[in-house]
C-alpha atoms as a PDB file:
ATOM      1  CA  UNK A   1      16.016  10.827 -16.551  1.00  0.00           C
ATOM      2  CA  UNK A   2      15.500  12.137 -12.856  1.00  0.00           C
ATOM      3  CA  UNK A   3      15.421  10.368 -10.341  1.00  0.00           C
ATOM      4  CA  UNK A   4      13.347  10.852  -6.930  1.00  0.00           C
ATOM      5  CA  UNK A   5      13.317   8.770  -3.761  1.00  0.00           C
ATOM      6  CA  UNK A   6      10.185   9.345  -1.411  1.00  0.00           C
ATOM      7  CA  UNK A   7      10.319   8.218   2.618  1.00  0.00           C
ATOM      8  CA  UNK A   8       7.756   8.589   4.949  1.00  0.00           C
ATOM      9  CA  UNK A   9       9.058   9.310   8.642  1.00  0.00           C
ATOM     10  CA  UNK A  10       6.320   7.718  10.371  1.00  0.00           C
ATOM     11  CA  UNK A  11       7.066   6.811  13.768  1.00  0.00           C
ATOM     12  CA  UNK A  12      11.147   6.095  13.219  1.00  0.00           C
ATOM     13  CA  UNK A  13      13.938   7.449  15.307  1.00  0.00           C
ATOM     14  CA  UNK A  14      15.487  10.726  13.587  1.00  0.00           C
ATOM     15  CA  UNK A  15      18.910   8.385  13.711  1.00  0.00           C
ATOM     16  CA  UNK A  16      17.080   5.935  12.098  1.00  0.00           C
ATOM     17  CA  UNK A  17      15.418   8.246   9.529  1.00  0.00           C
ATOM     18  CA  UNK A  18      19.231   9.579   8.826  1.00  0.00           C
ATOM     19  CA  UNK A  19      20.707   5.658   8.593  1.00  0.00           C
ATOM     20  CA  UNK A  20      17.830   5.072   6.159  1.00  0.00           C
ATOM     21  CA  UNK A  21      18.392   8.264   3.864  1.00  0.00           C
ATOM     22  CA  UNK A  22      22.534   7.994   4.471  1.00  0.00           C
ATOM     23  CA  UNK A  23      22.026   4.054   3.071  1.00  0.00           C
ATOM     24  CA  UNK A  24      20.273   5.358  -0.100  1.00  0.00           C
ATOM     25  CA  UNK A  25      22.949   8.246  -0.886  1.00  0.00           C
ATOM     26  CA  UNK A  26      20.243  10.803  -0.201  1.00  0.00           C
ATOM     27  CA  UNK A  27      21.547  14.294   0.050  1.00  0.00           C
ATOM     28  CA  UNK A  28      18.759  16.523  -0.380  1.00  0.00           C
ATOM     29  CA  UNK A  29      15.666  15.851   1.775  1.00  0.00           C
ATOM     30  CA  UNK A  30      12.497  17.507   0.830  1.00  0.00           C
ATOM     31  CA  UNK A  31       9.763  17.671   3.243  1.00  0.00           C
ATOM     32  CA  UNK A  32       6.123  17.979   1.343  1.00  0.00           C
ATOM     33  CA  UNK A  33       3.779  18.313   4.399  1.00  0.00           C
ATOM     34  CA  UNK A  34       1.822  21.579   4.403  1.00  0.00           C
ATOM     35  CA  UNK A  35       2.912  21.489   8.209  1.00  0.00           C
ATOM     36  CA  UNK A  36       6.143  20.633   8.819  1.00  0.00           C
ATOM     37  CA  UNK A  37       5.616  19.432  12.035  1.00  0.00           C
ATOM     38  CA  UNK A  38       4.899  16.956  14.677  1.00  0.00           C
ATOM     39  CA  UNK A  39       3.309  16.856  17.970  1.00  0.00           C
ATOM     40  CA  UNK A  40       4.147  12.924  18.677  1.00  0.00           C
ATOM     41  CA  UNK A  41       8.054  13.299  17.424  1.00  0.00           C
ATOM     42  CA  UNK A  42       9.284  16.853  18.183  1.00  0.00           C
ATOM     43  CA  UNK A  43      12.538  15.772  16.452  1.00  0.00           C
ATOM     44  CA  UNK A  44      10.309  15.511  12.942  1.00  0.00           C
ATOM     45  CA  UNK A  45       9.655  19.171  12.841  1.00  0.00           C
ATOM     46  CA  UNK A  46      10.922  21.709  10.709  1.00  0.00           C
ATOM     47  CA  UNK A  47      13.012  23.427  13.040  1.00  0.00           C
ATOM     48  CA  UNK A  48      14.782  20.790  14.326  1.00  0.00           C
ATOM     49  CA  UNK A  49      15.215  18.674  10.596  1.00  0.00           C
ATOM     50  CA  UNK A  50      16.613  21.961   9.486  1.00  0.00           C
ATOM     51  CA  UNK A  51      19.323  22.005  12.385  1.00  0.00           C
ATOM     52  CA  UNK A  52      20.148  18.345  12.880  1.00  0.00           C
ATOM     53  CA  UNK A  53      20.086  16.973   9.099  1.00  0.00           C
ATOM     54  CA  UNK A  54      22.904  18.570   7.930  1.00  0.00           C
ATOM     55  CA  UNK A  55      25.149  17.194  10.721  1.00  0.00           C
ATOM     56  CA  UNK A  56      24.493  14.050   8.632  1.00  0.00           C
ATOM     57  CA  UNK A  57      25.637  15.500   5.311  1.00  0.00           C
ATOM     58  CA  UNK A  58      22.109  16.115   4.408  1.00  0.00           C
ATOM     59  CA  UNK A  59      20.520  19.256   3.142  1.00  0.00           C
ATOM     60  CA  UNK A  60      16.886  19.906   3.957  1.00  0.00           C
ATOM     61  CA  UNK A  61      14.000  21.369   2.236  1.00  0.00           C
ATOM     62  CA  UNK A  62      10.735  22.868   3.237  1.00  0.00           C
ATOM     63  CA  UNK A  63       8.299  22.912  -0.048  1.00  0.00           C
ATOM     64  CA  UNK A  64       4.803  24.493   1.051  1.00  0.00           C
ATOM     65  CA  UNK A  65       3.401  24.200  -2.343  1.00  0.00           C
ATOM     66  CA  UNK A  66       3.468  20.215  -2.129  1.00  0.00           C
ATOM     67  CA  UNK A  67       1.933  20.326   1.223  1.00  0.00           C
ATOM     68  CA  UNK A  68      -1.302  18.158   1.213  1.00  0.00           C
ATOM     69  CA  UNK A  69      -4.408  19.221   2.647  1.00  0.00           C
ATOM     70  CA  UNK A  70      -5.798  21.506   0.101  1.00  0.00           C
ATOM     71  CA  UNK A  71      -9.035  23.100   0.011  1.00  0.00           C
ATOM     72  CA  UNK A  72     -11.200  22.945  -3.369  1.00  0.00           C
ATOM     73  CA  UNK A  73     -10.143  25.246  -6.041  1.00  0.00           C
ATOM     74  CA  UNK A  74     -12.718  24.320  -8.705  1.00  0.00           C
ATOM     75  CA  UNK A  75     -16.440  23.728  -9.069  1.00  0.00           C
ATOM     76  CA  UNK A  76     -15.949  20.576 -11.755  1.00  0.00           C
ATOM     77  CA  UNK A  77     -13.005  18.863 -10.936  1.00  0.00           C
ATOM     78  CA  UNK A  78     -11.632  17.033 -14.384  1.00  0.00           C
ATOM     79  CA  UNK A  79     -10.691  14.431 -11.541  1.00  0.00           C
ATOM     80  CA  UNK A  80     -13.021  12.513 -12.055  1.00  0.00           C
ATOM     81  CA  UNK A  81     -11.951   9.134 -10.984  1.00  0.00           C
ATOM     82  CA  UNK A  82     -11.475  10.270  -7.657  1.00  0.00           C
ATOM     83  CA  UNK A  83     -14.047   9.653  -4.415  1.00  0.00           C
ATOM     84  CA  UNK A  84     -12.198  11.045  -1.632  1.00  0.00           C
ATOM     85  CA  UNK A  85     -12.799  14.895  -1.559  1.00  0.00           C
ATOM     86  CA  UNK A  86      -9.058  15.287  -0.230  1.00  0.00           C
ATOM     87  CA  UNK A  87      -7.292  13.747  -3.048  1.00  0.00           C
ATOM     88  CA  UNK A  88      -8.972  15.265  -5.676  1.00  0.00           C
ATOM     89  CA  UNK A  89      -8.703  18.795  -4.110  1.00  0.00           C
ATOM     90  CA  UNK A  90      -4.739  17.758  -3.966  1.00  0.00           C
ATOM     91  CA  UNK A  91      -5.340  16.327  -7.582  1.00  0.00           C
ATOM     92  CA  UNK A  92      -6.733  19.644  -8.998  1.00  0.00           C
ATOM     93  CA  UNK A  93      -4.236  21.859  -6.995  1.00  0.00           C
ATOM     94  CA  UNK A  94      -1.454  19.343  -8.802  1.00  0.00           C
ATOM     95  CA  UNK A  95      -2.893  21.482 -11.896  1.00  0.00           C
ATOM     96  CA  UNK A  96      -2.047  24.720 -10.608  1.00  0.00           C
ATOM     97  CA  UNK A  97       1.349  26.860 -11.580  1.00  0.00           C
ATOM     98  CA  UNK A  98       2.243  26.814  -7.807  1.00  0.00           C
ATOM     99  CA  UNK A  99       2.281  23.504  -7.729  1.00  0.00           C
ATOM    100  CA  UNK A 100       4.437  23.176 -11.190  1.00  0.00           C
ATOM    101  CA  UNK A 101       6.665  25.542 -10.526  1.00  0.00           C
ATOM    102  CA  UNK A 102       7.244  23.548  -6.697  1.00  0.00           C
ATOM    103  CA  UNK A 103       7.251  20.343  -8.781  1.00  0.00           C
ATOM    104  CA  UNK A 104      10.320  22.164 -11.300  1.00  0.00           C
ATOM    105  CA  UNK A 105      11.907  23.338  -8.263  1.00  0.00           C
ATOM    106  CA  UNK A 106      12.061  19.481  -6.677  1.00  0.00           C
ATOM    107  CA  UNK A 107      13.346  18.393 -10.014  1.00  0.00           C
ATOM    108  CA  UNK A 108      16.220  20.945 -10.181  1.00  0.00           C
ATOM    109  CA  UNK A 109      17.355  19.607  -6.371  1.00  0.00           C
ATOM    110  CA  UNK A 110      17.454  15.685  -7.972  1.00  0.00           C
ATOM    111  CA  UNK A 111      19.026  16.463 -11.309  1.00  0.00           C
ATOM    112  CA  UNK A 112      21.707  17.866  -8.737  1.00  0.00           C
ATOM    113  CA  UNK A 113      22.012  15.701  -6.311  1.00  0.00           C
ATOM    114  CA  UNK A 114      20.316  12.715  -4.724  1.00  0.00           C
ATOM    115  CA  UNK A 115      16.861  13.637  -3.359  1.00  0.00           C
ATOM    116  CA  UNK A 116      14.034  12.284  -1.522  1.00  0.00           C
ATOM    117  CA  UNK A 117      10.747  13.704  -0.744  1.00  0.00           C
ATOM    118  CA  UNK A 118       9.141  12.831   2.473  1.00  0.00           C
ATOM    119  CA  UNK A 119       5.749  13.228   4.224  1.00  0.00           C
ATOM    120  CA  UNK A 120       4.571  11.935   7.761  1.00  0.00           C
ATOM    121  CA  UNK A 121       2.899   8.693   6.253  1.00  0.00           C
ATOM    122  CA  UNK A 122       4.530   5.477   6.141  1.00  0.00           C
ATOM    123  CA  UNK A 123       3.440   4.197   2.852  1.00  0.00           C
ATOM    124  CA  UNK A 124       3.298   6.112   0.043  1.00  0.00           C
ATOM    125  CA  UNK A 125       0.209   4.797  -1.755  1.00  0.00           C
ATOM    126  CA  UNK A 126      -1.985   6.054   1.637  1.00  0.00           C
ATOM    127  CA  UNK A 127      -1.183   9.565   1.078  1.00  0.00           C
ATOM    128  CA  UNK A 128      -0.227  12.695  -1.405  1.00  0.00           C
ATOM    129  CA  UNK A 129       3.485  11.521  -2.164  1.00  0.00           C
ATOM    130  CA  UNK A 130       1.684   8.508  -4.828  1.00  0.00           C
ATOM    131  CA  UNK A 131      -0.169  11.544  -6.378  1.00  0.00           C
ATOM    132  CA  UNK A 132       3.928  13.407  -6.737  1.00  0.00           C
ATOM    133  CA  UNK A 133       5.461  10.328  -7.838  1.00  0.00           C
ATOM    134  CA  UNK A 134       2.403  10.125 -10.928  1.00  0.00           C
ATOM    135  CA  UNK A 135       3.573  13.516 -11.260  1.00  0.00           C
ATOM    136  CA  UNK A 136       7.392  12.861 -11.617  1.00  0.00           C
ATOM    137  CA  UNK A 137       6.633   9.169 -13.640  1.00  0.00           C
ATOM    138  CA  UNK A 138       3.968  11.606 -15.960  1.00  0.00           C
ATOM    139  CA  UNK A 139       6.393  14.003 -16.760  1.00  0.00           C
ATOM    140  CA  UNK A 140       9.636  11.546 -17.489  1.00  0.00           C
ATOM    141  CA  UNK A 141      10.638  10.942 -14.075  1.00  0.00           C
ATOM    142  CA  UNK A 142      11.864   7.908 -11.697  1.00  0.00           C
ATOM    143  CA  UNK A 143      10.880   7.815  -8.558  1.00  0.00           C
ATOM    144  CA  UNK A 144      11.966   4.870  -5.900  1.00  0.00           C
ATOM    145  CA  UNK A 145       9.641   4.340  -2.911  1.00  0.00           C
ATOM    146  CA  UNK A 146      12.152   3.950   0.379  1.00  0.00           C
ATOM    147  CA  UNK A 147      10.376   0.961   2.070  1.00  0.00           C
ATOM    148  CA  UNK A 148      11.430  -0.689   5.840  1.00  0.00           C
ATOM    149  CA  UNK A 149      13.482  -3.636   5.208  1.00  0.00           C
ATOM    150  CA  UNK A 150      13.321  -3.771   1.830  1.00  0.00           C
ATOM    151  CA  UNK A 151      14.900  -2.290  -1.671  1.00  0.00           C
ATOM    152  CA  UNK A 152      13.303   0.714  -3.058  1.00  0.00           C
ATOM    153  CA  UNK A 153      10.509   0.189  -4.975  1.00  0.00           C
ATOM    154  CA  UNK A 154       9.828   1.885  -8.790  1.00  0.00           C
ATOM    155  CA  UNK A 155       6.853   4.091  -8.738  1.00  0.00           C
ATOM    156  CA  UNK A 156       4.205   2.924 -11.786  1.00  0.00           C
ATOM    157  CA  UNK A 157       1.812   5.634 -12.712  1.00  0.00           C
ATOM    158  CA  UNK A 158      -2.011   4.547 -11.408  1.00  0.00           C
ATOM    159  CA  UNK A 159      -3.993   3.128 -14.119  1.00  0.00           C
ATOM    160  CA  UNK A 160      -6.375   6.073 -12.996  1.00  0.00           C
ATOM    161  CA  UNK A 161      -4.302   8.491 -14.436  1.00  0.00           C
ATOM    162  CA  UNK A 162      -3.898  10.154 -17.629  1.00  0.00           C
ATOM    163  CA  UNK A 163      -1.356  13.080 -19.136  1.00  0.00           C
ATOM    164  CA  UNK A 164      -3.761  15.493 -21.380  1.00  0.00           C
ATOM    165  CA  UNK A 165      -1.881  17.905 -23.138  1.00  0.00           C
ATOM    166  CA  UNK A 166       0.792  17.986 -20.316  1.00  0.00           C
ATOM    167  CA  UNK A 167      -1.651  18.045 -17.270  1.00  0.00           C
ATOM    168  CA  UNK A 168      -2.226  14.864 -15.339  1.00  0.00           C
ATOM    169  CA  UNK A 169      -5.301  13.725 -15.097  1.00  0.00           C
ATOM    170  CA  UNK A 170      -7.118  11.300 -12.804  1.00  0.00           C
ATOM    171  CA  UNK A 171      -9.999  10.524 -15.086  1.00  0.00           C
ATOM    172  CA  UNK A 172     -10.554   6.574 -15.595  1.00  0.00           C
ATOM    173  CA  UNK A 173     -12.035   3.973 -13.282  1.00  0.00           C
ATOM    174  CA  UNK A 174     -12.597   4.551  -9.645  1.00  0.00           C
ATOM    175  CA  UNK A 175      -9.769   5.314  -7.395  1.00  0.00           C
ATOM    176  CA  UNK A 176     -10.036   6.024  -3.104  1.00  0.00           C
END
């Protein structure tokens, strides 16, 4: 079984988002935000995680085709359970073989070594890295939510959520 971490970087310290990552034996950092970048904390962006993360031992990752923010790609969305335009677009794209194929490449990186996947947001269940870890949990994964003072927690897949003939499928209940 694979295992994924996932971190937000929210408003911490780079040396505090490298103490976090080095205290969970994370090697491989994969950033999933469609723009790997930050206004607020130049140190978060792309350019500069690329530079200073492997001074910590840590190898870093830019995957565009986990980046949030998508635009609709269907007229019916089989997503049904989902209210908020955003995360359904991101729930459909999930569906797509960019996405898979981003998903397989993730998966490759953790079978190898110890890997997290991290957007801006501090919790996970307020933004597109719950909808990767139902993903990952789907398909046979394990994924550990890095939390602030506290031990990782084990990702459950969202009652909302169904696998249909392989595809994950938000299609029961109401969710966001």
């Amino acid at each position: 079984m694979t295992t994924f971490y996932t971190i937000g970087h929210s408003t911490r310290s780079l040396a505090e988002l490298i103490e976090v990552l080095q205290a969970h034996g994370i090697k491989n950092l994969v950033d999933i935000r469609a723009f790997p970048a930050s206004r607020r904390l130049p140190y978060f962006n792309r350019e500069s995680l690329e530079v200073e993360l492997p001074h910590a031992g840590i190898t870093y990752f830019w995957e565009p085709h986990m980046g949030g923010r998508r635009k609709r790609i269907t007229k019916e969305s089989r997503n049904t359970a989902i209210r908020s335009d955003s995360f359904r677009n991101y729930a459909d794209y999930m569906l797509t073989p960019e996405f898979q194929q981003a998903a397989a490449d993730v998966k490759k990186l953790a079978d190898e070594r110890p890997t997290a996947y991290m957007c801006a947001e501090k919790l996970y269940f307020q933004c597109h890295r719950m909808m990767v870890s139902d993903y990952y949990v789907a398909h046979g994964g394990q994924v550990l939510h890095i939390l602030d003072g506290n031990p990782p927690k084990p990702h459950t897949l969202m009652k909302e959520a169904n696998l249909v003939n392989g595809e994950l499928i938000y299609n029961a209940g109401q969710l966001f």
